[in-house]
Protein backbone atom coordinates (compact mmCIF):
# COMPACT_ATOMS: atom_id res chain seq x y z
CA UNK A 1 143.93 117.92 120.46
CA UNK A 2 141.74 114.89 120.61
CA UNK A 3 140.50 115.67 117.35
CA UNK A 4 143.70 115.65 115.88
CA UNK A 5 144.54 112.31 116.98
CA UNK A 6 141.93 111.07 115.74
CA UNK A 7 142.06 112.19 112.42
CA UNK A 8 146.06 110.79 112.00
CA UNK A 9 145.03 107.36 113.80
CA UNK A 10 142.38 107.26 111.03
CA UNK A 11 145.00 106.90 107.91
CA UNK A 12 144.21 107.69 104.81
CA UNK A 13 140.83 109.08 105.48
CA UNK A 14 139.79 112.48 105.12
CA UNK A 15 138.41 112.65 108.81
CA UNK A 16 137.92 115.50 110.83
CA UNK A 17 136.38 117.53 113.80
CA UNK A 18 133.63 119.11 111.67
CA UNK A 19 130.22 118.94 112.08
CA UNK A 20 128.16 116.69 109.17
CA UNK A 21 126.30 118.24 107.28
CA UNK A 22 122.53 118.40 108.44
CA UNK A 23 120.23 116.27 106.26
CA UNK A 24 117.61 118.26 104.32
CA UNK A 25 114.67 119.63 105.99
CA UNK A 26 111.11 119.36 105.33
CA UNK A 27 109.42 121.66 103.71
CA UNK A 28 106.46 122.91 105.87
CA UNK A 29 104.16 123.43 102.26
CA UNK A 30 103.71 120.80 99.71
CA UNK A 31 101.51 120.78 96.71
CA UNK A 32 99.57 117.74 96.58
CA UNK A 33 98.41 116.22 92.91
CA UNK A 34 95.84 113.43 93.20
CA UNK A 35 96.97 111.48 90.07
CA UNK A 36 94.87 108.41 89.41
CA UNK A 37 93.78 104.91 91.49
CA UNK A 38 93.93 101.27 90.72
CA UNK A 39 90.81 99.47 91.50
CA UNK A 40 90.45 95.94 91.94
CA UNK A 41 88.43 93.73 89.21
CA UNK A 42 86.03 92.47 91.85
CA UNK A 43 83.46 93.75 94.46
CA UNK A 44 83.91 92.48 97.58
CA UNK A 45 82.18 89.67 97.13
CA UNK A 46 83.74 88.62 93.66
CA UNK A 47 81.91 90.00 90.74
CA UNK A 48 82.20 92.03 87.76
CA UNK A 49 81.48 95.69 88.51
CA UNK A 50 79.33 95.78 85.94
CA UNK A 51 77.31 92.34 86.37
CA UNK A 52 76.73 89.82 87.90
CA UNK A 53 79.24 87.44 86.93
CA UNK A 54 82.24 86.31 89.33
CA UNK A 55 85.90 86.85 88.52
CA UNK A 56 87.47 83.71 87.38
CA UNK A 57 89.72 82.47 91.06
CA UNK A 58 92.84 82.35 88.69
CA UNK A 59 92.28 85.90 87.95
CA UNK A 60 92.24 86.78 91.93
CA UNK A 61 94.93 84.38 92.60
CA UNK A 62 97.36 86.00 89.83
CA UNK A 63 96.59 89.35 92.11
CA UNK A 64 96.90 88.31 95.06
CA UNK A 65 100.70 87.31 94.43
CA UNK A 66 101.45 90.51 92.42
CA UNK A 67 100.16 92.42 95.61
CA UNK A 68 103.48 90.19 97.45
CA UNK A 69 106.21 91.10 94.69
CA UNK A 70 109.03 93.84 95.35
CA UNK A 71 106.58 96.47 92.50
CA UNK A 72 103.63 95.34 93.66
CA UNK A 73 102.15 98.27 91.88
CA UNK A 74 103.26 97.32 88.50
CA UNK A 75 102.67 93.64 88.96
CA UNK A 76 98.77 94.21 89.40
CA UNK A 77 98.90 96.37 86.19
CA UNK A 78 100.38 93.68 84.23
CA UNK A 79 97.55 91.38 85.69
CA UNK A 80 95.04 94.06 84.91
CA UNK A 81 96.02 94.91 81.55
CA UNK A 82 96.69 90.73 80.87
CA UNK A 83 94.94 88.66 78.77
CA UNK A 84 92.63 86.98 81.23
CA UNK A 85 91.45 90.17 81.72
CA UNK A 86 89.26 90.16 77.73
CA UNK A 87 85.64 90.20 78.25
CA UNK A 88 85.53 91.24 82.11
CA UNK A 89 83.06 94.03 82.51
CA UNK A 90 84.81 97.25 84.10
CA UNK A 91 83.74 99.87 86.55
CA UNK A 92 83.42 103.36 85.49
CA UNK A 93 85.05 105.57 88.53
CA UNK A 94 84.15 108.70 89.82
CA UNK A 95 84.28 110.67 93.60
CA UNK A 96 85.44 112.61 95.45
CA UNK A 97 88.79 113.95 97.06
CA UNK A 98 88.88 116.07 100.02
CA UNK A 99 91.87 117.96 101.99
CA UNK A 100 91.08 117.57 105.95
CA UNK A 101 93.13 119.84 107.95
CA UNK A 102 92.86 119.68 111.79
CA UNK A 103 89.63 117.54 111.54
CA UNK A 104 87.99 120.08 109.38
CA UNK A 105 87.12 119.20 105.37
CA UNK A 106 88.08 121.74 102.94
CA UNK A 107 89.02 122.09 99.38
CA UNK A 108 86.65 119.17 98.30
CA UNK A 109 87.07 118.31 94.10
CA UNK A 110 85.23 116.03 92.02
CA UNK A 111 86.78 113.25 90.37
CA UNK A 112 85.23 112.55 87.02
CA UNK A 113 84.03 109.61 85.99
CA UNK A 114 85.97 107.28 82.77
CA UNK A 115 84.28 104.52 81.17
CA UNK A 116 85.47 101.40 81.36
CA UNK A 117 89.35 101.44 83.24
CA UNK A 118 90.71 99.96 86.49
CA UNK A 119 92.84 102.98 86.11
CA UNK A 120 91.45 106.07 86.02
CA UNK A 121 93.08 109.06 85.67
CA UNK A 122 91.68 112.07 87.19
CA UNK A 123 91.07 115.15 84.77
CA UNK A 124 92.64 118.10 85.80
CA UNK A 125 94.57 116.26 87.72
CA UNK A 126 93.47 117.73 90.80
CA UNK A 127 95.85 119.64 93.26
CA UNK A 128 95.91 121.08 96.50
CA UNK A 129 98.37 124.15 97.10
CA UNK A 130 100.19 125.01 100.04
CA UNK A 131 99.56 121.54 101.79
CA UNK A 132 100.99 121.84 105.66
CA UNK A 133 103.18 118.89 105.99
CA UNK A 134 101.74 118.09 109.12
CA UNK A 135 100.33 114.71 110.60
CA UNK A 136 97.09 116.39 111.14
CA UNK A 137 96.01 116.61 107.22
CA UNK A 138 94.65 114.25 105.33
CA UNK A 139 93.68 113.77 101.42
CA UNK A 140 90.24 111.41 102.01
CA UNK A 141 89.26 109.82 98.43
CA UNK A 142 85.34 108.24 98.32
CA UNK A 143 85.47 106.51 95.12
CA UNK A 144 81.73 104.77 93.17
CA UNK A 145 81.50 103.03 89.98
CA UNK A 146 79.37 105.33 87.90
CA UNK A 147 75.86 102.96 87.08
CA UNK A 148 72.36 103.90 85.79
CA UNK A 149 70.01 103.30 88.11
CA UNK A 150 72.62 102.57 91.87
CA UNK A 151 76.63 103.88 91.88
CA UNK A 152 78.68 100.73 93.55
CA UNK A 153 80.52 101.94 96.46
CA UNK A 154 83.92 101.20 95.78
CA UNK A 155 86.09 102.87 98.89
CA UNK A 156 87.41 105.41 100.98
CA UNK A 157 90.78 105.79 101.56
CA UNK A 158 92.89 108.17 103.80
CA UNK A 159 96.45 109.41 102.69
CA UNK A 160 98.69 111.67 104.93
CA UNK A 161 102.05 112.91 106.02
CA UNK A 162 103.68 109.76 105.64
CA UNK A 163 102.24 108.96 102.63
CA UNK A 164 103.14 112.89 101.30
CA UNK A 165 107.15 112.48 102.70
CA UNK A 166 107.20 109.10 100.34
CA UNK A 167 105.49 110.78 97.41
CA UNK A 168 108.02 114.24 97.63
CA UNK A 169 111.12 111.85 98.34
CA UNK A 170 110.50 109.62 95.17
CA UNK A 171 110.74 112.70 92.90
CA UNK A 172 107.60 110.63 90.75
CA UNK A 173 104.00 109.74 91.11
CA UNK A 174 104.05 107.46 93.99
CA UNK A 175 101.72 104.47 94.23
CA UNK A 176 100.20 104.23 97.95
CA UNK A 177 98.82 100.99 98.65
CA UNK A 178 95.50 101.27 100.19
CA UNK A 179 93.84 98.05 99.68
CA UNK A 180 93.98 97.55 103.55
CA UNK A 181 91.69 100.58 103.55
CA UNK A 182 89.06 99.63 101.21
CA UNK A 183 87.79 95.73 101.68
CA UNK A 184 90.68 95.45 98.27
CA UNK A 185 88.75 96.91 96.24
CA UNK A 186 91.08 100.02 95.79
CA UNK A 187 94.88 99.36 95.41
CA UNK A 188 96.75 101.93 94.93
CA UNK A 189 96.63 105.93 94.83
CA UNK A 190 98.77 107.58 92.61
CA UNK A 191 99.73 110.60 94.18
CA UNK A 192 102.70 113.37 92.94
CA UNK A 193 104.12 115.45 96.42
CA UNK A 194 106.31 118.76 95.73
CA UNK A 195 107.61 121.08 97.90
CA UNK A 196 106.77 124.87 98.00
């Protein structure tokens, strides 16, 4: 009876006693694609990758207030792919990605190296099937710049559920910021999330 009053006080509407409809569930498997990184034109302390000269403080500034805009994703592209960028020598990445499940690695792939990009794209790309969507995994990325003689650290980052949920609700690679994670010399992770 209450029900019914409610629906005629409410005029107009289409209200009524039944339930909403439950919002979609999780999946418990994901497949996990690691899709490419943006790296930074500086090592931590401000030079080239490749030499020993510093990056111009216009060039970090211009960065620094892409990384505030609403895309900040595509805003450091545009600065990375600018004109001020001519001349500046750039790393060559390469690593490794691992799937840690319950505090155990597993399922480790390379990541081969490109010449010359602050935005490699990994060959294969390389997946991981049947992902648990569970806040106990973890995708850990060790990236280097590839040099003759000593390979330039250039970070480890972590990426996990939340970072999966975000990737598998956007429906399109997702860029994770990780720059927090890596002194800034990573950005962003590219990552594509789909259910199973």
């Amino acid at each position: 009876m209450r029900c019914s009053l409610v629906a005629v006080v409410v005029a107009g509407s289409a209200a009524s006693c039944a339930p909403r409809p439950a919002a979609p569930e999780s999946p418990r498997f994901v497949s996990v694609t690691l899709v490419g990184a943006t790296v930074a034109p500086a090592k931590f302390d401000g030079t080239q990758w490749d030499g020993t000269e510093s990056i111009s403080s216009q060039v970090m500034s211009s960065l620094r207030t892409a990384l505030d805009l609403s895309d900040p994703a595509s805003a450091a592209a545009r600065v990375l792919t600018g004109p001020a960028m001519r001349g500046i020598e750039k790393p060559e990445p390469k690593g490794t990605a691992t799937l840690i499940a319950n505090g155990v690695p597993d399922q480790r792939m390379r990541l081969a190296a490109q010449r010359d990009t602050f935005t490699p794209i990994w060959r294969g790309p390389p997946t991981w099937r049947h992902v648990p969507l569970s806040h106990d995994v973890r995708l850990r990325v060790e990236l280097f710049d590839d040099d003759f003689a000593f390979d330039d650290p250039i970070g480890t980052f972590e990426l996990g559920q939340d970072d999966f949920m975000a990737a598998l609700r956007s429906g399109h690679v997702h860029q994770v910021r990780v720059d927090e994670q890596t002194n800034r010399q990573v950005l962003f992770a590219g990552i594509s999330v789909t259910a199973e």
